[in-house]
PDB file of N, CA and C in Angstrom:
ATOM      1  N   UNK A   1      30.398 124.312  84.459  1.00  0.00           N
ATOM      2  CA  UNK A   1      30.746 123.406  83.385  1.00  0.00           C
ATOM      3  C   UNK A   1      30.929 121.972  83.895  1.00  0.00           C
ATOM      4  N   UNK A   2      30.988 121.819  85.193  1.00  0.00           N
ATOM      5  CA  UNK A   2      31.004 120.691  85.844  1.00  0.00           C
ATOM      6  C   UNK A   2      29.878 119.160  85.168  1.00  0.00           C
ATOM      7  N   UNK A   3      28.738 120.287  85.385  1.00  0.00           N
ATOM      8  CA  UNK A   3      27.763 119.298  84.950  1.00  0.00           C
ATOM      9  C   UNK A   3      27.657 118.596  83.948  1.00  0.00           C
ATOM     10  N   UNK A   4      27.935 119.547  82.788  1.00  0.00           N
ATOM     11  CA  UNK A   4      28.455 118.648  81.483  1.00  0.00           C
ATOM     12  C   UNK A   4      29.404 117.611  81.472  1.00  0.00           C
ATOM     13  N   UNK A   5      30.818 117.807  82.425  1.00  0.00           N
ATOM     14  CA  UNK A   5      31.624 116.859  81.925  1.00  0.00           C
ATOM     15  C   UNK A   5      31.157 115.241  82.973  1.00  0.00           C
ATOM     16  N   UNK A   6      30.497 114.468  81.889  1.00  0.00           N
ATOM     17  CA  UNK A   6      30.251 113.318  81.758  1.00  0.00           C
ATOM     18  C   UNK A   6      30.411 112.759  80.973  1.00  0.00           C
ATOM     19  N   UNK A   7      30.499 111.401  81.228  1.00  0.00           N
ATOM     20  CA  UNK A   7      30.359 109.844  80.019  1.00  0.00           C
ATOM     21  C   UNK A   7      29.428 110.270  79.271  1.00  0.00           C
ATOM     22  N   UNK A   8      28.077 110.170  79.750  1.00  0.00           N
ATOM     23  CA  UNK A   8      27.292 110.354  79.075  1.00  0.00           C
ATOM     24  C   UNK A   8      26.715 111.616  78.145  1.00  0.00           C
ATOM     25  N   UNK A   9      27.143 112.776  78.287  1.00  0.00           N
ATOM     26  CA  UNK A   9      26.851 113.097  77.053  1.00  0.00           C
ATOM     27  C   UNK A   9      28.072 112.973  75.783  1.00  0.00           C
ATOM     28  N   UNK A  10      29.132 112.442  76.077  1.00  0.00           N
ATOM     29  CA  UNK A  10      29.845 112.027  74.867  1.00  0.00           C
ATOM     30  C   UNK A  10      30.017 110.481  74.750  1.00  0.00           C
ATOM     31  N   UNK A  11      29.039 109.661  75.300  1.00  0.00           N
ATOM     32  CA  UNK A  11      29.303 108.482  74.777  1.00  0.00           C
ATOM     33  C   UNK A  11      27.548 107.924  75.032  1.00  0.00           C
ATOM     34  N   UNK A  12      26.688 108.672  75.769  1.00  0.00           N
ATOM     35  CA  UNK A  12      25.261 108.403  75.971  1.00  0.00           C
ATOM     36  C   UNK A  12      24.193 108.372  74.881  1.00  0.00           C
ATOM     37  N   UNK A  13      23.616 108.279  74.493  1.00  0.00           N
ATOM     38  CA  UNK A  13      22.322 107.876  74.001  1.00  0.00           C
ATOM     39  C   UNK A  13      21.550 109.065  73.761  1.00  0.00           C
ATOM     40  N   UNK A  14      21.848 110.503  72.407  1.00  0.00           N
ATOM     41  CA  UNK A  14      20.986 111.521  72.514  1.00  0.00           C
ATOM     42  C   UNK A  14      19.524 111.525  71.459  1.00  0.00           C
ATOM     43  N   UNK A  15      18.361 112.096  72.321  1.00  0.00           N
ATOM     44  CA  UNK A  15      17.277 112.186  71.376  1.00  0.00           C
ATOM     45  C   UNK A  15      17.072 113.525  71.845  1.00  0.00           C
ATOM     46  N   UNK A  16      16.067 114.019  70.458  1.00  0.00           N
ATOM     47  CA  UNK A  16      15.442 115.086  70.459  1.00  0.00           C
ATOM     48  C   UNK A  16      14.314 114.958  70.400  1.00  0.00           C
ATOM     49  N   UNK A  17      13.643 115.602  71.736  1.00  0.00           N
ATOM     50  CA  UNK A  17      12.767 115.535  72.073  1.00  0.00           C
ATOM     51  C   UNK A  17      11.256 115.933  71.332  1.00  0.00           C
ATOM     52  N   UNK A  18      10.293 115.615  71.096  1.00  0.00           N
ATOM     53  CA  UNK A  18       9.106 116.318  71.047  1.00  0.00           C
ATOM     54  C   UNK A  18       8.581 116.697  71.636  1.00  0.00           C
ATOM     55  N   UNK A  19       8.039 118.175  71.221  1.00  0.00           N
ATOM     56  CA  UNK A  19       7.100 119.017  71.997  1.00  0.00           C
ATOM     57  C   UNK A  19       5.553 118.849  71.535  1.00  0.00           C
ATOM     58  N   UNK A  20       4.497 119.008  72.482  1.00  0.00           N
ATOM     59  CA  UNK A  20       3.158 119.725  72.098  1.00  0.00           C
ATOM     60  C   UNK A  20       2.592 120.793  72.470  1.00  0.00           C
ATOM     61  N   UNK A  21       1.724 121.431  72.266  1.00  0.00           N
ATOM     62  CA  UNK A  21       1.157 122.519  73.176  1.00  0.00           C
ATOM     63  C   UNK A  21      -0.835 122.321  72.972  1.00  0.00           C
ATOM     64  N   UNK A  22      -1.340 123.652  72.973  1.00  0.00           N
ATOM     65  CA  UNK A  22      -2.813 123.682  72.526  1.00  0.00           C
ATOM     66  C   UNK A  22      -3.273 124.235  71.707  1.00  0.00           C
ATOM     67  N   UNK A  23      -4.374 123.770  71.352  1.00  0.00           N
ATOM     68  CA  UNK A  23      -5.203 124.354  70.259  1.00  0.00           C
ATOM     69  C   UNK A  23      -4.980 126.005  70.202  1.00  0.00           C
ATOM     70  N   UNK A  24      -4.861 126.789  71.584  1.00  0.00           N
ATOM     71  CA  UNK A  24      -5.261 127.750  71.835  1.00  0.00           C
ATOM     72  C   UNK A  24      -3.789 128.660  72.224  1.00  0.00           C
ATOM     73  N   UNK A  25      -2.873 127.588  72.411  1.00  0.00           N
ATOM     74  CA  UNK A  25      -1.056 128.186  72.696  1.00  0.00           C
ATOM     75  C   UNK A  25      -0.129 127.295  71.857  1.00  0.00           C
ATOM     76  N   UNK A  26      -0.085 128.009  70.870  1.00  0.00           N
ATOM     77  CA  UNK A  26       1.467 127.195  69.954  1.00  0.00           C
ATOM     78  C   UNK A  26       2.763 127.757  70.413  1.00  0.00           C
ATOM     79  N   UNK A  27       2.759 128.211  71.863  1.00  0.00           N
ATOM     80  CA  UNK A  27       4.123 128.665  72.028  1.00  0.00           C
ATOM     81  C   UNK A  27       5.031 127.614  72.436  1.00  0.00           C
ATOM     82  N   UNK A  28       4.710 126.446  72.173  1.00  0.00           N
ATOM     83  CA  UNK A  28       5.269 125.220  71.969  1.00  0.00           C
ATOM     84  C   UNK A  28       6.630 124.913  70.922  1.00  0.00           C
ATOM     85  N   UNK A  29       5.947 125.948  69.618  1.00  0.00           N
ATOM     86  CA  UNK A  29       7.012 125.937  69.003  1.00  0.00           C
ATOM     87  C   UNK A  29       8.731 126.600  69.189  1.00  0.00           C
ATOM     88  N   UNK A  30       8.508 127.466  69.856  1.00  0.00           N
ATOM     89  CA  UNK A  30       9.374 127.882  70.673  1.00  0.00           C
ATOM     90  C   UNK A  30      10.617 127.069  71.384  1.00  0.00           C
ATOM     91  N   UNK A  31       9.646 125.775  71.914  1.00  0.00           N
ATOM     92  CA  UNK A  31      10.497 125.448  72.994  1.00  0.00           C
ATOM     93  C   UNK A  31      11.165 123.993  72.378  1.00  0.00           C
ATOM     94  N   UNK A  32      12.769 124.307  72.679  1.00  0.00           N
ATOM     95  CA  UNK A  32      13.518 122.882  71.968  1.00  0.00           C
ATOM     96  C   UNK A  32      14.159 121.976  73.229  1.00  0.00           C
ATOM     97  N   UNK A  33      13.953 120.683  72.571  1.00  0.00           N
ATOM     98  CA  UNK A  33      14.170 119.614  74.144  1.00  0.00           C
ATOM     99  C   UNK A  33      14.930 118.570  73.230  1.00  0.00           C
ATOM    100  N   UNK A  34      15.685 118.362  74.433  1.00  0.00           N
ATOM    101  CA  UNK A  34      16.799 116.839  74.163  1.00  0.00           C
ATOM    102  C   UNK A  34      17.074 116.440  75.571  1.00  0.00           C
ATOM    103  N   UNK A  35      17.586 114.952  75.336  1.00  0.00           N
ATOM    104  CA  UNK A  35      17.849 114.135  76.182  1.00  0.00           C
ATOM    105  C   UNK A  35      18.660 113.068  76.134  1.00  0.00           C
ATOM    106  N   UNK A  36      19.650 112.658  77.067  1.00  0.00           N
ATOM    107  CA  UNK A  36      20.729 111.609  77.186  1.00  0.00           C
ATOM    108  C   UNK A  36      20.298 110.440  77.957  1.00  0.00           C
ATOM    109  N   UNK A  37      20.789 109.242  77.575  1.00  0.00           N
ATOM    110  CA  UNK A  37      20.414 108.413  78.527  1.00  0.00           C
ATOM    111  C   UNK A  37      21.684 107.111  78.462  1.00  0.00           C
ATOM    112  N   UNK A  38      22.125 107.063  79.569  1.00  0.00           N
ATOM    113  CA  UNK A  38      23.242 105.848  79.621  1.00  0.00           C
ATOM    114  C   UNK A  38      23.373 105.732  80.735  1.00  0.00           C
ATOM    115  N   UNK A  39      24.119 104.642  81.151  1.00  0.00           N
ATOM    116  CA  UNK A  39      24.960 104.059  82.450  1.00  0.00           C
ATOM    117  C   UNK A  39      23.706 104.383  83.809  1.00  0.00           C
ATOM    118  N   UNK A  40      22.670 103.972  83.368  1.00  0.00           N
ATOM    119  CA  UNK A  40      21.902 104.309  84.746  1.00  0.00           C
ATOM    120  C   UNK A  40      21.018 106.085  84.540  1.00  0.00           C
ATOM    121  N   UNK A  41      21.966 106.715  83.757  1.00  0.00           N
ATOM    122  CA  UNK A  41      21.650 108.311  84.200  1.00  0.00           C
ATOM    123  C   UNK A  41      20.986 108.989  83.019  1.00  0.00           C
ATOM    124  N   UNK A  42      20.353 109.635  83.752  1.00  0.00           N
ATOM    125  CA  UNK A  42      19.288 110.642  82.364  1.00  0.00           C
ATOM    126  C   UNK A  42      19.077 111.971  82.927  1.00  0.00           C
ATOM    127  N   UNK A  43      19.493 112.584  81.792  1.00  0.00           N
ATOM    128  CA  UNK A  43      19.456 113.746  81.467  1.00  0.00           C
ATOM    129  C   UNK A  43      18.219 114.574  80.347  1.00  0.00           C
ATOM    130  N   UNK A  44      18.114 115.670  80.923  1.00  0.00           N
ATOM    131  CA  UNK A  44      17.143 116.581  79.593  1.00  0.00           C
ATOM    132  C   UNK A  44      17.301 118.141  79.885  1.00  0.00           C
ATOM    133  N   UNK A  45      17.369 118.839  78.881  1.00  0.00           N
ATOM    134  CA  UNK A  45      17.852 119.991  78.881  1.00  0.00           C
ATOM    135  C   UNK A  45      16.702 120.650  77.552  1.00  0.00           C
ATOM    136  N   UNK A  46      15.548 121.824  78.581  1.00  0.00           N
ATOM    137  CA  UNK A  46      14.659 122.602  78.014  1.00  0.00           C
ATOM    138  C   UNK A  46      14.952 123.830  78.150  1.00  0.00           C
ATOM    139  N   UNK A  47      14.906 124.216  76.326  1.00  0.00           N
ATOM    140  CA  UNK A  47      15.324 125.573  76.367  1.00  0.00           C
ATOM    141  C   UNK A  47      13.851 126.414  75.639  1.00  0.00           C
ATOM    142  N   UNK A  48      13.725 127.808  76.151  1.00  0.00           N
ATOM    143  CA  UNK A  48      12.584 128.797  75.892  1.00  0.00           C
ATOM    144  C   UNK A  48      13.222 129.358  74.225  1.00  0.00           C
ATOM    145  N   UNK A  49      13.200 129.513  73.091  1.00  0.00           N
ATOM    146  CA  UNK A  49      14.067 129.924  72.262  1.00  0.00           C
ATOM    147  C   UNK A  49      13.321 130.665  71.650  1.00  0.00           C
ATOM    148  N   UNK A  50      13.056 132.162  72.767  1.00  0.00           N
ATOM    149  CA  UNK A  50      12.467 133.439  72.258  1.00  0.00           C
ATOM    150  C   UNK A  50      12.422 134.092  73.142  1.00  0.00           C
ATOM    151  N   UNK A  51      11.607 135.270  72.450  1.00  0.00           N
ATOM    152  CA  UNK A  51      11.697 136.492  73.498  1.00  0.00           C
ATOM    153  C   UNK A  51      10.311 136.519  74.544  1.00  0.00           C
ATOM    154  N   UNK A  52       9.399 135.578  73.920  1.00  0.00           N
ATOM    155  CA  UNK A  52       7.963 135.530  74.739  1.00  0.00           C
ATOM    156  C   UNK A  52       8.182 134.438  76.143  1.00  0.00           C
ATOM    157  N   UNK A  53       7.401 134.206  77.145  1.00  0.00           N
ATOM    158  CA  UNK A  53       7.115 133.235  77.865  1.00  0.00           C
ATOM    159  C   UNK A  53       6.286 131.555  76.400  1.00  0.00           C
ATOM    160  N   UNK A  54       7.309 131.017  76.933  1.00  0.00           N
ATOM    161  CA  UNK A  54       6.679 129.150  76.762  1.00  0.00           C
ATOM    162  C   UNK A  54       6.166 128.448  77.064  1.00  0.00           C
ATOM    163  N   UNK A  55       5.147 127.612  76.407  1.00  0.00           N
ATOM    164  CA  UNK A  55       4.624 126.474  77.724  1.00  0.00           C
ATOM    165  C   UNK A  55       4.231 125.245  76.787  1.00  0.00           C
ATOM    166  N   UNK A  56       4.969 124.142  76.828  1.00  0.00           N
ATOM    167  CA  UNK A  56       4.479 123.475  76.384  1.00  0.00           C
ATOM    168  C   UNK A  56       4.792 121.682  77.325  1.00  0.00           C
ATOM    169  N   UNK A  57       4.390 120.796  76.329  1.00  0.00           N
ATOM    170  CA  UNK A  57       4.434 119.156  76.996  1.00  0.00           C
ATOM    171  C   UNK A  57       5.415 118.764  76.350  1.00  0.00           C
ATOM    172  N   UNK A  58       6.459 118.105  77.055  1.00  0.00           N
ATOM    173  CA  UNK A  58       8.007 117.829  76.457  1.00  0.00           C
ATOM    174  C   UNK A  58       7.542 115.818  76.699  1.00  0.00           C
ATOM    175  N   UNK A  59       7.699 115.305  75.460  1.00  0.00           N
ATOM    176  CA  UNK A  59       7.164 113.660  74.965  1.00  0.00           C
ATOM    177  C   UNK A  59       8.767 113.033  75.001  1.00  0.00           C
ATOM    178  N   UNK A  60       9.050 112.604  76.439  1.00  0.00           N
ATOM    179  CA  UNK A  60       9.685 111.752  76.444  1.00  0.00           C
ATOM    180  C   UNK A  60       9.453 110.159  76.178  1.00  0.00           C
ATOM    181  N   UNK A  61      10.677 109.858  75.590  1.00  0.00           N
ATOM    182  CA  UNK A  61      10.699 108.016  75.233  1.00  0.00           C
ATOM    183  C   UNK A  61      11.064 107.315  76.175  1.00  0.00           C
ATOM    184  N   UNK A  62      11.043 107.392  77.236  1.00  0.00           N
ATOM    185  CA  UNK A  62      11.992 106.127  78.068  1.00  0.00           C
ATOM    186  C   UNK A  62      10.292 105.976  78.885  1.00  0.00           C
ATOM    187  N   UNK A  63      10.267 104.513  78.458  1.00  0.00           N
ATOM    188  CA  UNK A  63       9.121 103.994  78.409  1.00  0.00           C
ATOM    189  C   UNK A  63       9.577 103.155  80.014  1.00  0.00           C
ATOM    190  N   UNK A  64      10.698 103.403  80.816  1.00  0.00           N
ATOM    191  CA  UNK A  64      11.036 102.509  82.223  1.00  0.00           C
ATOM    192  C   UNK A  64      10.394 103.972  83.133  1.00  0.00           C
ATOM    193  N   UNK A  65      10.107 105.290  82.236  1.00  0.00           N
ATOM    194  CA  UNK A  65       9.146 106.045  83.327  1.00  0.00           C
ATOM    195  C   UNK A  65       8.318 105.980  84.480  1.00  0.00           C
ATOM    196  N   UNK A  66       7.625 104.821  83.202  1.00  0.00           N
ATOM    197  CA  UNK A  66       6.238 104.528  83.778  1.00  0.00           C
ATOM    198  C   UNK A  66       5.755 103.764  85.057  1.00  0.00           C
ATOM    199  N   UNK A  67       4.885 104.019  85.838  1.00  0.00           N
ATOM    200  CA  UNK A  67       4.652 103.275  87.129  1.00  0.00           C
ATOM    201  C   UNK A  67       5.428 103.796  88.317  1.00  0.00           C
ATOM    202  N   UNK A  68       6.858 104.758  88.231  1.00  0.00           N
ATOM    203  CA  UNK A  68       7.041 105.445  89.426  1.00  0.00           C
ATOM    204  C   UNK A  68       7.095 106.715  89.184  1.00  0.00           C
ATOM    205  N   UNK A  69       7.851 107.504  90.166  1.00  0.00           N
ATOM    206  CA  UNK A  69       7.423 108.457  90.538  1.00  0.00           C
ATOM    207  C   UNK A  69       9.280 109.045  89.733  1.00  0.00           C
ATOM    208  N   UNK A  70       9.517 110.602  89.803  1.00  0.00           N
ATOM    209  CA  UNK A  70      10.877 110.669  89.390  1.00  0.00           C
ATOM    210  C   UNK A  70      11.250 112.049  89.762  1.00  0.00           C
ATOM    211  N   UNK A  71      12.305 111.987  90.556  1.00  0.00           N
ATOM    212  CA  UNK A  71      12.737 113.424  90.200  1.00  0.00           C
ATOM    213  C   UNK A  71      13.494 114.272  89.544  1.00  0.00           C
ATOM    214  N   UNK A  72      13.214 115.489  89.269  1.00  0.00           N
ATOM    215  CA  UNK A  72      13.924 116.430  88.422  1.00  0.00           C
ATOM    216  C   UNK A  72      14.827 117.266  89.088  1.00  0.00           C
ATOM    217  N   UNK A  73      15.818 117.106  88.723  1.00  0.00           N
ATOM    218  CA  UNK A  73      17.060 118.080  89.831  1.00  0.00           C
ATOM    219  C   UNK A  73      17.261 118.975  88.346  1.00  0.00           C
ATOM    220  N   UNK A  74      17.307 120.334  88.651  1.00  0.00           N
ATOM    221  CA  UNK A  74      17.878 121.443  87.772  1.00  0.00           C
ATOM    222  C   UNK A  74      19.392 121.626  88.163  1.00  0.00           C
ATOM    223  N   UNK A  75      19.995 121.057  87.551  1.00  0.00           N
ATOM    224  CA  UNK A  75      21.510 120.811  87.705  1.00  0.00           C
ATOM    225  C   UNK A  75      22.850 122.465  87.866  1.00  0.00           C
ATOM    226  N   UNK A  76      21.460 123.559  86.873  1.00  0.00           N
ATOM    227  CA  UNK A  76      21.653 125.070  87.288  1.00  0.00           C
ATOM    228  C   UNK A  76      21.418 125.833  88.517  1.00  0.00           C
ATOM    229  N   UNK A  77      20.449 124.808  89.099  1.00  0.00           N
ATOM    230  CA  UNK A  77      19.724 126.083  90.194  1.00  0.00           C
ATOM    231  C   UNK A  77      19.633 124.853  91.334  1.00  0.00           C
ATOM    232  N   UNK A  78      19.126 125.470  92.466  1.00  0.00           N
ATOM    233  CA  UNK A  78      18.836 124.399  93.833  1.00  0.00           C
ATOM    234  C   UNK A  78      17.256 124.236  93.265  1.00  0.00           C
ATOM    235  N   UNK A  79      16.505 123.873  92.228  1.00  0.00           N
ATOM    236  CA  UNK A  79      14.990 123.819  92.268  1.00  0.00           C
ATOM    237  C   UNK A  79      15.451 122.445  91.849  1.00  0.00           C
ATOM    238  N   UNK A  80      13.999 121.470  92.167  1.00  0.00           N
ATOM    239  CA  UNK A  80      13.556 120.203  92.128  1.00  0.00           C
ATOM    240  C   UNK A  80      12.197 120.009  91.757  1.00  0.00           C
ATOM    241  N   UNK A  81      11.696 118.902  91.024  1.00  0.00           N
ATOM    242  CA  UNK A  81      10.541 118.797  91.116  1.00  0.00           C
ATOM    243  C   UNK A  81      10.241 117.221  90.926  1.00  0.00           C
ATOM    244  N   UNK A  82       9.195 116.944  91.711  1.00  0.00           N
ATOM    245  CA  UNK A  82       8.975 115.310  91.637  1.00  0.00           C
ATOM    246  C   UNK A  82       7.497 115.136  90.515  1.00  0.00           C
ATOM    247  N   UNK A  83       7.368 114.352  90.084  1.00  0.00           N
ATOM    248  CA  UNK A  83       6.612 113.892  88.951  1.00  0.00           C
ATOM    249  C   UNK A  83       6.377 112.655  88.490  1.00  0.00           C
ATOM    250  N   UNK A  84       5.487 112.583  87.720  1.00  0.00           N
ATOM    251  CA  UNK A  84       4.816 111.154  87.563  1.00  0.00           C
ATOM    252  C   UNK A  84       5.612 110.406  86.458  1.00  0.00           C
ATOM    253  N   UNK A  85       6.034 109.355  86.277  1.00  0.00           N
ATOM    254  CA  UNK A  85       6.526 108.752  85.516  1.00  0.00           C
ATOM    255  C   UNK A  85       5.563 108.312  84.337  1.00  0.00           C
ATOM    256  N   UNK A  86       4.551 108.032  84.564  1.00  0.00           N
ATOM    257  CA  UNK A  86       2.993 107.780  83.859  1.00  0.00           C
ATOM    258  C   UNK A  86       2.890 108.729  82.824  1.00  0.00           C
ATOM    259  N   UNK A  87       2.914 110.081  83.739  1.00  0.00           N
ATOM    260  CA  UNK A  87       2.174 111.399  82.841  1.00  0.00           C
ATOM    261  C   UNK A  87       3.645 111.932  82.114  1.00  0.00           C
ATOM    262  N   UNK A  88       5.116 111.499  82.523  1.00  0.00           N
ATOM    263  CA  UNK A  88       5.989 112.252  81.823  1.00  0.00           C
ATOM    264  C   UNK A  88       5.996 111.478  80.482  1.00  0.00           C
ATOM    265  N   UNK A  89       5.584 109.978  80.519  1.00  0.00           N
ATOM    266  CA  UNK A  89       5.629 109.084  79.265  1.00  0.00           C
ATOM    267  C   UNK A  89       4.541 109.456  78.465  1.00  0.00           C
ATOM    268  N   UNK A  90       3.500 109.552  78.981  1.00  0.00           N
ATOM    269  CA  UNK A  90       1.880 109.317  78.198  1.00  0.00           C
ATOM    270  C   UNK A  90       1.863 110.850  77.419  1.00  0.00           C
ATOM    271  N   UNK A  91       1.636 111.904  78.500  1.00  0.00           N
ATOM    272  CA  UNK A  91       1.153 112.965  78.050  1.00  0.00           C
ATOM    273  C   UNK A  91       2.577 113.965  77.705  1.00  0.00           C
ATOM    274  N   UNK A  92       3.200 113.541  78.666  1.00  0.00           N
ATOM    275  CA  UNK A  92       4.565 114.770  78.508  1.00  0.00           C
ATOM    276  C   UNK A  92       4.768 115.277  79.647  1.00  0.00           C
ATOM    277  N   UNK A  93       5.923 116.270  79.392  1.00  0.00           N
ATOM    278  CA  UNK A  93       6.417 116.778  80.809  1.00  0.00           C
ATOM    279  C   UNK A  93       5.831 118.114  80.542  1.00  0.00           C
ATOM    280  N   UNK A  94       5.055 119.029  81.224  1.00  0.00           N
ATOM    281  CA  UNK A  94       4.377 120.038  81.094  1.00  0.00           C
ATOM    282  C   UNK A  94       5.972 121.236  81.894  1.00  0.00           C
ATOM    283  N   UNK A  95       6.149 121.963  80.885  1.00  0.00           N
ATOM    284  CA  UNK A  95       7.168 122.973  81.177  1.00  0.00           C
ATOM    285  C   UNK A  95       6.688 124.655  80.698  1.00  0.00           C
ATOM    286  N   UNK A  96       6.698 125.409  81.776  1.00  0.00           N
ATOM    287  CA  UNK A  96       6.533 126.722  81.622  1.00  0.00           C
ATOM    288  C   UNK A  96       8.077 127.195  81.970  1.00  0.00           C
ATOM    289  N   UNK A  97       8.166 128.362  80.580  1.00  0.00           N
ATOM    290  CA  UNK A  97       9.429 129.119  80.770  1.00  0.00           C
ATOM    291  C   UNK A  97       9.364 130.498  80.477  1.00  0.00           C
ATOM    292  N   UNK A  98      10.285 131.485  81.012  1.00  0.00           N
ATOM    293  CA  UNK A  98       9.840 132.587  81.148  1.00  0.00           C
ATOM    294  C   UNK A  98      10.901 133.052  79.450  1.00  0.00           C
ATOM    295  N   UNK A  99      10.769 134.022  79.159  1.00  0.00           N
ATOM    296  CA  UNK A  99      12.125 133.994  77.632  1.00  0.00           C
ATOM    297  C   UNK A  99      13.211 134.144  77.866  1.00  0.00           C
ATOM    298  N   UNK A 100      13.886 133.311  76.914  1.00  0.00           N
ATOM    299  CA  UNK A 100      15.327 132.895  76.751  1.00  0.00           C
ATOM    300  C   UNK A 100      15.693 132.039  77.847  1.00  0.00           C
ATOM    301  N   UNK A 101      14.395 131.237  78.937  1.00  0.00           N
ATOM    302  CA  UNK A 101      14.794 130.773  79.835  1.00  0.00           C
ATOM    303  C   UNK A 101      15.181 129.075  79.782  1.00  0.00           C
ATOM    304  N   UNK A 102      15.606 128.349  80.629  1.00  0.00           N
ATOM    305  CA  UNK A 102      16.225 126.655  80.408  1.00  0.00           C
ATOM    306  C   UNK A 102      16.004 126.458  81.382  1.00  0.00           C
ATOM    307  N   UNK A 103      16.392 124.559  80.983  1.00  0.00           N
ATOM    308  CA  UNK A 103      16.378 124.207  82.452  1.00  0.00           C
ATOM    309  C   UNK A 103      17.173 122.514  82.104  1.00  0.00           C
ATOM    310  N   UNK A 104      18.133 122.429  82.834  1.00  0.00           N
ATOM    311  CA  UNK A 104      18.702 120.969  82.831  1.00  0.00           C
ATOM    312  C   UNK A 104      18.714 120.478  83.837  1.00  0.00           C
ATOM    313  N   UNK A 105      18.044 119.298  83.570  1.00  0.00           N
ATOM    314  CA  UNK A 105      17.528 118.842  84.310  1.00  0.00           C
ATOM    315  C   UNK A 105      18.214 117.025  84.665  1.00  0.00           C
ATOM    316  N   UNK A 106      18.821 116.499  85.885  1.00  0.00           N
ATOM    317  CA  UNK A 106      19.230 115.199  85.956  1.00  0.00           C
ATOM    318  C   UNK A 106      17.697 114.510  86.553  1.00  0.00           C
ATOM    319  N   UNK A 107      17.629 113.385  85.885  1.00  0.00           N
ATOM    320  CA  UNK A 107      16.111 112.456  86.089  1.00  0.00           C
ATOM    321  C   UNK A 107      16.503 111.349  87.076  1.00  0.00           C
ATOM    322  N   UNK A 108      16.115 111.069  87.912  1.00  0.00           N
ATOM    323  CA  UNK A 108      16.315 110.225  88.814  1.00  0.00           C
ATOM    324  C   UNK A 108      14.812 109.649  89.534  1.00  0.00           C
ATOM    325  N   UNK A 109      15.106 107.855  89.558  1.00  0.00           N
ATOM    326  CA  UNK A 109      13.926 107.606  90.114  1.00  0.00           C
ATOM    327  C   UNK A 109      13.975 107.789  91.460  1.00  0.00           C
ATOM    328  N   UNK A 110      12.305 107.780  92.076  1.00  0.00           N
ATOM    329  CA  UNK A 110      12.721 108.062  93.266  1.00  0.00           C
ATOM    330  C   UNK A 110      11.810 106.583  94.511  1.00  0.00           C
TER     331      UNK A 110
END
């Protein structure tokens, strides 16, 4: 519960995110995304909200993405992942989840 208690999610900046997926996988609909943003720090928290595997492109707004690079700390688990600031703005953040699975995530440039 650590992770939650911050400024920012009771005084930060929340959106809800948009998802996409493909012509050929709407298990997009499935998957629900939000995000905080204040004092420097950003947050996003993707949840699987079913019993199948998910996969879809999570359309973040923070348009200061763009041009570096960023990482994703899962604030649940020791996993990380580094990513394009370009492709998390333009196209989305491409997220596979297994069911009922999440992931919160702190955004940091790098």
């Amino acid at each position: 519960m650590k992770a939650i208690d911050r400024d920012i999610f009771r005084q930060g900046e929340w959106q809800l995110c948009e998802r996409s997926g493909w012509p050929d996988n709407q298990s997009c609909l499935n998957v629900l995304a939000w995000c905080w943003t204040g004092n420097d720090e950003r947050f996003l928290i993707v949840i699987n909200f079913s019993p199948e595997a998910a996969q879809a492109r999570v359309h973040l707004k923070w348009d200061e993405l763009r041009g570096r690079m960023w990482r994703l700390n899962d604030v649940m688990s020791e996993c990380c992942y580094d990513r394009s600031g370009t492709d998390m703005r333009d196209t989305g953040l491409y997220v596979a989840l297994k069911s009922w699975d999440y992931s919160f995530f702190k955004v940091n440039a790098l």
